[in-house]
N, C-alpha and C. Protein backbone atom coordinates (compact mmCIF):
# COMPACT_ATOMS: atom_id res chain seq x y z
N UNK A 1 -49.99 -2.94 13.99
CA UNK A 1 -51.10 -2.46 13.20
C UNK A 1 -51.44 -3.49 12.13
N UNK A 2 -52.68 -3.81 12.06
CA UNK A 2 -53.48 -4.67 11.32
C UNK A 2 -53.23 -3.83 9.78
N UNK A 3 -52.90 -4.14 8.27
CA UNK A 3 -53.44 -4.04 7.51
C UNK A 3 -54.29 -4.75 6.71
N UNK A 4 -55.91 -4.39 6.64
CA UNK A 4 -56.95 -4.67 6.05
C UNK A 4 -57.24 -4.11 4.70
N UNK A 5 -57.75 -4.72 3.40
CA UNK A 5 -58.17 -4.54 2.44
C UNK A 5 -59.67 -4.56 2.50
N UNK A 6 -60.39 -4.38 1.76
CA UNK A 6 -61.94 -4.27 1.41
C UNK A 6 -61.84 -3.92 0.24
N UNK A 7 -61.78 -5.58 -0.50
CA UNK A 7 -62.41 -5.74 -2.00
C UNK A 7 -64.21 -5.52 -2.43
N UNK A 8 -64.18 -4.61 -3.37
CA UNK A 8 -65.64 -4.39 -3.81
C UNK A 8 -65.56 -3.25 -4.95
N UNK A 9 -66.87 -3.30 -5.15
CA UNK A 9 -67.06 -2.19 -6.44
C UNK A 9 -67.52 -0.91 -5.89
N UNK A 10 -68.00 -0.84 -4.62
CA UNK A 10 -68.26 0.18 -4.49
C UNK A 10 -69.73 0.35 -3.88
N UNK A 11 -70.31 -0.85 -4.34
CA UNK A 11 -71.85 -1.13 -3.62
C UNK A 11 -71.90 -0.88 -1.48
N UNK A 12 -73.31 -0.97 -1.43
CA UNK A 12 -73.93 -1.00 0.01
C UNK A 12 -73.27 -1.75 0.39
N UNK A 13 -73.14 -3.32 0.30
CA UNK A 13 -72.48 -3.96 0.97
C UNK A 13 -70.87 -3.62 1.05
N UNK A 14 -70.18 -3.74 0.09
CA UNK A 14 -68.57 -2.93 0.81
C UNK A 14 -68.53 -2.45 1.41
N UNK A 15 -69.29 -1.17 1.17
CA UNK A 15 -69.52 -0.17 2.34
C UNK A 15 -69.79 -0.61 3.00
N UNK A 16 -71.03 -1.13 3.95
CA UNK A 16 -71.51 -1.97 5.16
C UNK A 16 -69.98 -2.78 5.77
N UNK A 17 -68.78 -3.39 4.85
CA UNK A 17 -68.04 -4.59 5.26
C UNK A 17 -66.95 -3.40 5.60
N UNK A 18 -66.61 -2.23 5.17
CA UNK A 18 -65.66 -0.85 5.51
C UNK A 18 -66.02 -1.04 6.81
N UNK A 19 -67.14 -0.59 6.58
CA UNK A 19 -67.75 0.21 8.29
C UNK A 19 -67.73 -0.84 9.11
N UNK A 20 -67.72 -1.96 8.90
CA UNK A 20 -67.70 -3.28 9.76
C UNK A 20 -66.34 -3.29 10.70
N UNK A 21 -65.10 -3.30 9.46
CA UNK A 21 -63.74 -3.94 9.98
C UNK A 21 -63.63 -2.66 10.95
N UNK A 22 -63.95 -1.26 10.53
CA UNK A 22 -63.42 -0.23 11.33
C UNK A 22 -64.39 -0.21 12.31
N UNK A 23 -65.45 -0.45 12.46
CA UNK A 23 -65.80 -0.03 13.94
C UNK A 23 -65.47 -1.99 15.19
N UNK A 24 -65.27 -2.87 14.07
CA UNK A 24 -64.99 -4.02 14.90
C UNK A 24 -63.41 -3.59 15.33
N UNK A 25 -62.36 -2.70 15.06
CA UNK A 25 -61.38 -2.51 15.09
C UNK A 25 -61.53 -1.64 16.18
N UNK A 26 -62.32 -0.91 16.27
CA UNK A 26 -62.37 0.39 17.62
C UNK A 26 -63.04 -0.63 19.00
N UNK A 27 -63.57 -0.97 18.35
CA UNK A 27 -63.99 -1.94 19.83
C UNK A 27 -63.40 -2.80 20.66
N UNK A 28 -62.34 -3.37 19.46
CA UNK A 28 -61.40 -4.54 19.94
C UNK A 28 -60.04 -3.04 20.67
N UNK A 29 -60.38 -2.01 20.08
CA UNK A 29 -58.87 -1.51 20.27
C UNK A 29 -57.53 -1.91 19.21
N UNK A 30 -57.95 -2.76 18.41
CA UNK A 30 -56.82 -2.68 17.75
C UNK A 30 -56.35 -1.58 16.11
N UNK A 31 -55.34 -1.16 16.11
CA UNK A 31 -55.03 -0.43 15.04
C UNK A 31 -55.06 -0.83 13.71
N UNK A 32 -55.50 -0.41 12.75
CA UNK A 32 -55.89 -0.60 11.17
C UNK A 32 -55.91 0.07 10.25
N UNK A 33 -55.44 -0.17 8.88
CA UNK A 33 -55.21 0.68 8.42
C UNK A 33 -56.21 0.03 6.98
N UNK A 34 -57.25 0.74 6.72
CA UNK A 34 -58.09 -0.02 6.06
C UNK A 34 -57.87 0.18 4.82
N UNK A 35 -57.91 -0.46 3.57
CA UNK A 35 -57.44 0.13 2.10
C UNK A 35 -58.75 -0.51 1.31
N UNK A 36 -59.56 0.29 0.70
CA UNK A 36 -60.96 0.11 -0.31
C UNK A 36 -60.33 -0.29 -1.58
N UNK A 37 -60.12 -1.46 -2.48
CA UNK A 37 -60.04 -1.72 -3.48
C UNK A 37 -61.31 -1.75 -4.59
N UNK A 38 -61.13 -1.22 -5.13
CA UNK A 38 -62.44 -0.79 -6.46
C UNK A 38 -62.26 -1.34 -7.55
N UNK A 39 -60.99 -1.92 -7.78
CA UNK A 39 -60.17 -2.13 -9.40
C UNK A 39 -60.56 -3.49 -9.61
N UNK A 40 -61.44 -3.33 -10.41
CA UNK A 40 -62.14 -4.96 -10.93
C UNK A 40 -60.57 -5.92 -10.76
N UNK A 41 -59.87 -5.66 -12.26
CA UNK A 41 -58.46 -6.14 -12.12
C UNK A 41 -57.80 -6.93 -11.13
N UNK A 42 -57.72 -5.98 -9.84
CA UNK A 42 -56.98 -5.96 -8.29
C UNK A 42 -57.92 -7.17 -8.07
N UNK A 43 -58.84 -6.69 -7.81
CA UNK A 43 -60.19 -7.86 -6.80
C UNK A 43 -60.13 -9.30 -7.81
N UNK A 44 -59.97 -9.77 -8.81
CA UNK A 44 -60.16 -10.82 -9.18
C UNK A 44 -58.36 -10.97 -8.90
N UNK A 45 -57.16 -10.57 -8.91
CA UNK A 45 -56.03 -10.87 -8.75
C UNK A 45 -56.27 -11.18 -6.91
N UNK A 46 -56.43 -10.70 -6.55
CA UNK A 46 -56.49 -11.23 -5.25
C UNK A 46 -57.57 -12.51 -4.71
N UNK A 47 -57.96 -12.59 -6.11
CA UNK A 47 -58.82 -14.12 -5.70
C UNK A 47 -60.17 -13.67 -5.33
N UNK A 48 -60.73 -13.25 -5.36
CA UNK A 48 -62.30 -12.36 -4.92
C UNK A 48 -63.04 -13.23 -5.89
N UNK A 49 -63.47 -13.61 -5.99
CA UNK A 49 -64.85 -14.32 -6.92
C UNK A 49 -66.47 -13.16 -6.43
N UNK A 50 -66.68 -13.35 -5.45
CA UNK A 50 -67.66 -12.67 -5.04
C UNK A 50 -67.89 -11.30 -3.66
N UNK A 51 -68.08 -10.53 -3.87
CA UNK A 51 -67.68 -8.94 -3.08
C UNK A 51 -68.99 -9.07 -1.96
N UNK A 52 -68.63 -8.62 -0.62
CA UNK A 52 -66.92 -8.07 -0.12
C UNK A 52 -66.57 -8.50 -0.61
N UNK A 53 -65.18 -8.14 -0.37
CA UNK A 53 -64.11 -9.83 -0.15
C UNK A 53 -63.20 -8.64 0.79
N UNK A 54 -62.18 -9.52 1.95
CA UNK A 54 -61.92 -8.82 2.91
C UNK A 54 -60.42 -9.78 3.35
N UNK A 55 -59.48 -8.94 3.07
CA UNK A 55 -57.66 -9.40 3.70
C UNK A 55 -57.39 -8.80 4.58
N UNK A 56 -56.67 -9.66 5.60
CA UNK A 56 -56.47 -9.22 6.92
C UNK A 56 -54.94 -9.83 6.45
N UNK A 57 -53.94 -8.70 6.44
CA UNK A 57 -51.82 -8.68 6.56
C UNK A 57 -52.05 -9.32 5.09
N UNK A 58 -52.57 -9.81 3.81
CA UNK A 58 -52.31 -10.06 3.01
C UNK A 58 -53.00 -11.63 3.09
N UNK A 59 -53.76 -12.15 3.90
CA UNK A 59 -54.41 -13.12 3.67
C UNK A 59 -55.91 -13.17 3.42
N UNK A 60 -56.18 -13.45 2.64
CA UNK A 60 -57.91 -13.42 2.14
C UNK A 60 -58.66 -14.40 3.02
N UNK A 61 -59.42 -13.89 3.81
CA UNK A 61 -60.07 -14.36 5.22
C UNK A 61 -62.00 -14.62 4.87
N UNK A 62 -62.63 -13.64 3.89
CA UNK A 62 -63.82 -13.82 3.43
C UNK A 62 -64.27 -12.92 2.27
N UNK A 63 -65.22 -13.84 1.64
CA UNK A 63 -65.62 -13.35 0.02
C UNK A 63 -67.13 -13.84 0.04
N UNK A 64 -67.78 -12.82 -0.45
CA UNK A 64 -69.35 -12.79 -0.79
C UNK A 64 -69.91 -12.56 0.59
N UNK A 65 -70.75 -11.70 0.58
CA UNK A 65 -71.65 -11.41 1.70
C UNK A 65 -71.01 -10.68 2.55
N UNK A 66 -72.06 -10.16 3.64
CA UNK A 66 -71.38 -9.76 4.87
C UNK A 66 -70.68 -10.69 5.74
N UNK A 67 -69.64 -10.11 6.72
CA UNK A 67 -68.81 -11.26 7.53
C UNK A 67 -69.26 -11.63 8.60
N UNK A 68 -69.52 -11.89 9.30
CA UNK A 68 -69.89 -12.09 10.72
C UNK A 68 -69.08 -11.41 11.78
N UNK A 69 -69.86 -10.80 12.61
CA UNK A 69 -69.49 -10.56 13.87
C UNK A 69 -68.16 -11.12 14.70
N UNK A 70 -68.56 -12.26 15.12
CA UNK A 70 -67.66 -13.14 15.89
C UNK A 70 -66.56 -13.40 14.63
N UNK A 71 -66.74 -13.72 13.65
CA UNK A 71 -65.70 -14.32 12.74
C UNK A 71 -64.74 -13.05 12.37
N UNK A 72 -64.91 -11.76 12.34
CA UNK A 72 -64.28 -10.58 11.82
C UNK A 72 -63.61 -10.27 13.43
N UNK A 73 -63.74 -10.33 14.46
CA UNK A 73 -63.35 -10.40 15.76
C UNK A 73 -61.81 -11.09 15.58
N UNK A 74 -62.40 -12.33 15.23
CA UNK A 74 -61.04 -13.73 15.11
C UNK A 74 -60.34 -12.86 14.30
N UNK A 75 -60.60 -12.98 13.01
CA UNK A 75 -59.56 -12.54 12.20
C UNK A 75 -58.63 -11.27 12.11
N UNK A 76 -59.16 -10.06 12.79
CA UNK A 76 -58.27 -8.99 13.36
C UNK A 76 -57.59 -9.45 14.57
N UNK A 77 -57.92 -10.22 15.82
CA UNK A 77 -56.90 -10.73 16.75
C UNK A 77 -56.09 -11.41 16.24
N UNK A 78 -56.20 -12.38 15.05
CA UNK A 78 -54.82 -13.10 14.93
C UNK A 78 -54.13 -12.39 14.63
């Protein structure tokens, strides 16, 4: 099982990057356990400059904007 974070405040886009990892996760079939970080605090300790921001097992994989398709694919298979 994949654990995923989703750094944000809470805006459309987090949301949009939530709904991203979990339905790119049902498609691939793989298991996830997604965790929404909100805590200004948390998100700049984890290095976030700009929201999303999105960890796949504890590695920070993308920040600012939505992720891409193909690129959010990669990063749950590894």
């Amino acid at each position: 099982m994949k654990t995923v974070k989703v750094y944000g405040p809470g805006c459309k886009r987090c949301e949009t990057a939530e709904t991203m990892v979990k339905d790119t996760a049902t498609k691939l079939g793989i298991e996830v356990d997604v965790e929404k970080i909100t805590d200004p605090r948390s998100i700049a300790m984890a290095g976030v400059i700009s929201t999303p921001g999105i960890s796949v097992d504890g590695k920070l994989v993308h920040a600012g904007g939505l992720p891409q398709a193909d690129a959010l694919e990669k990063w749950l298979r590894a």
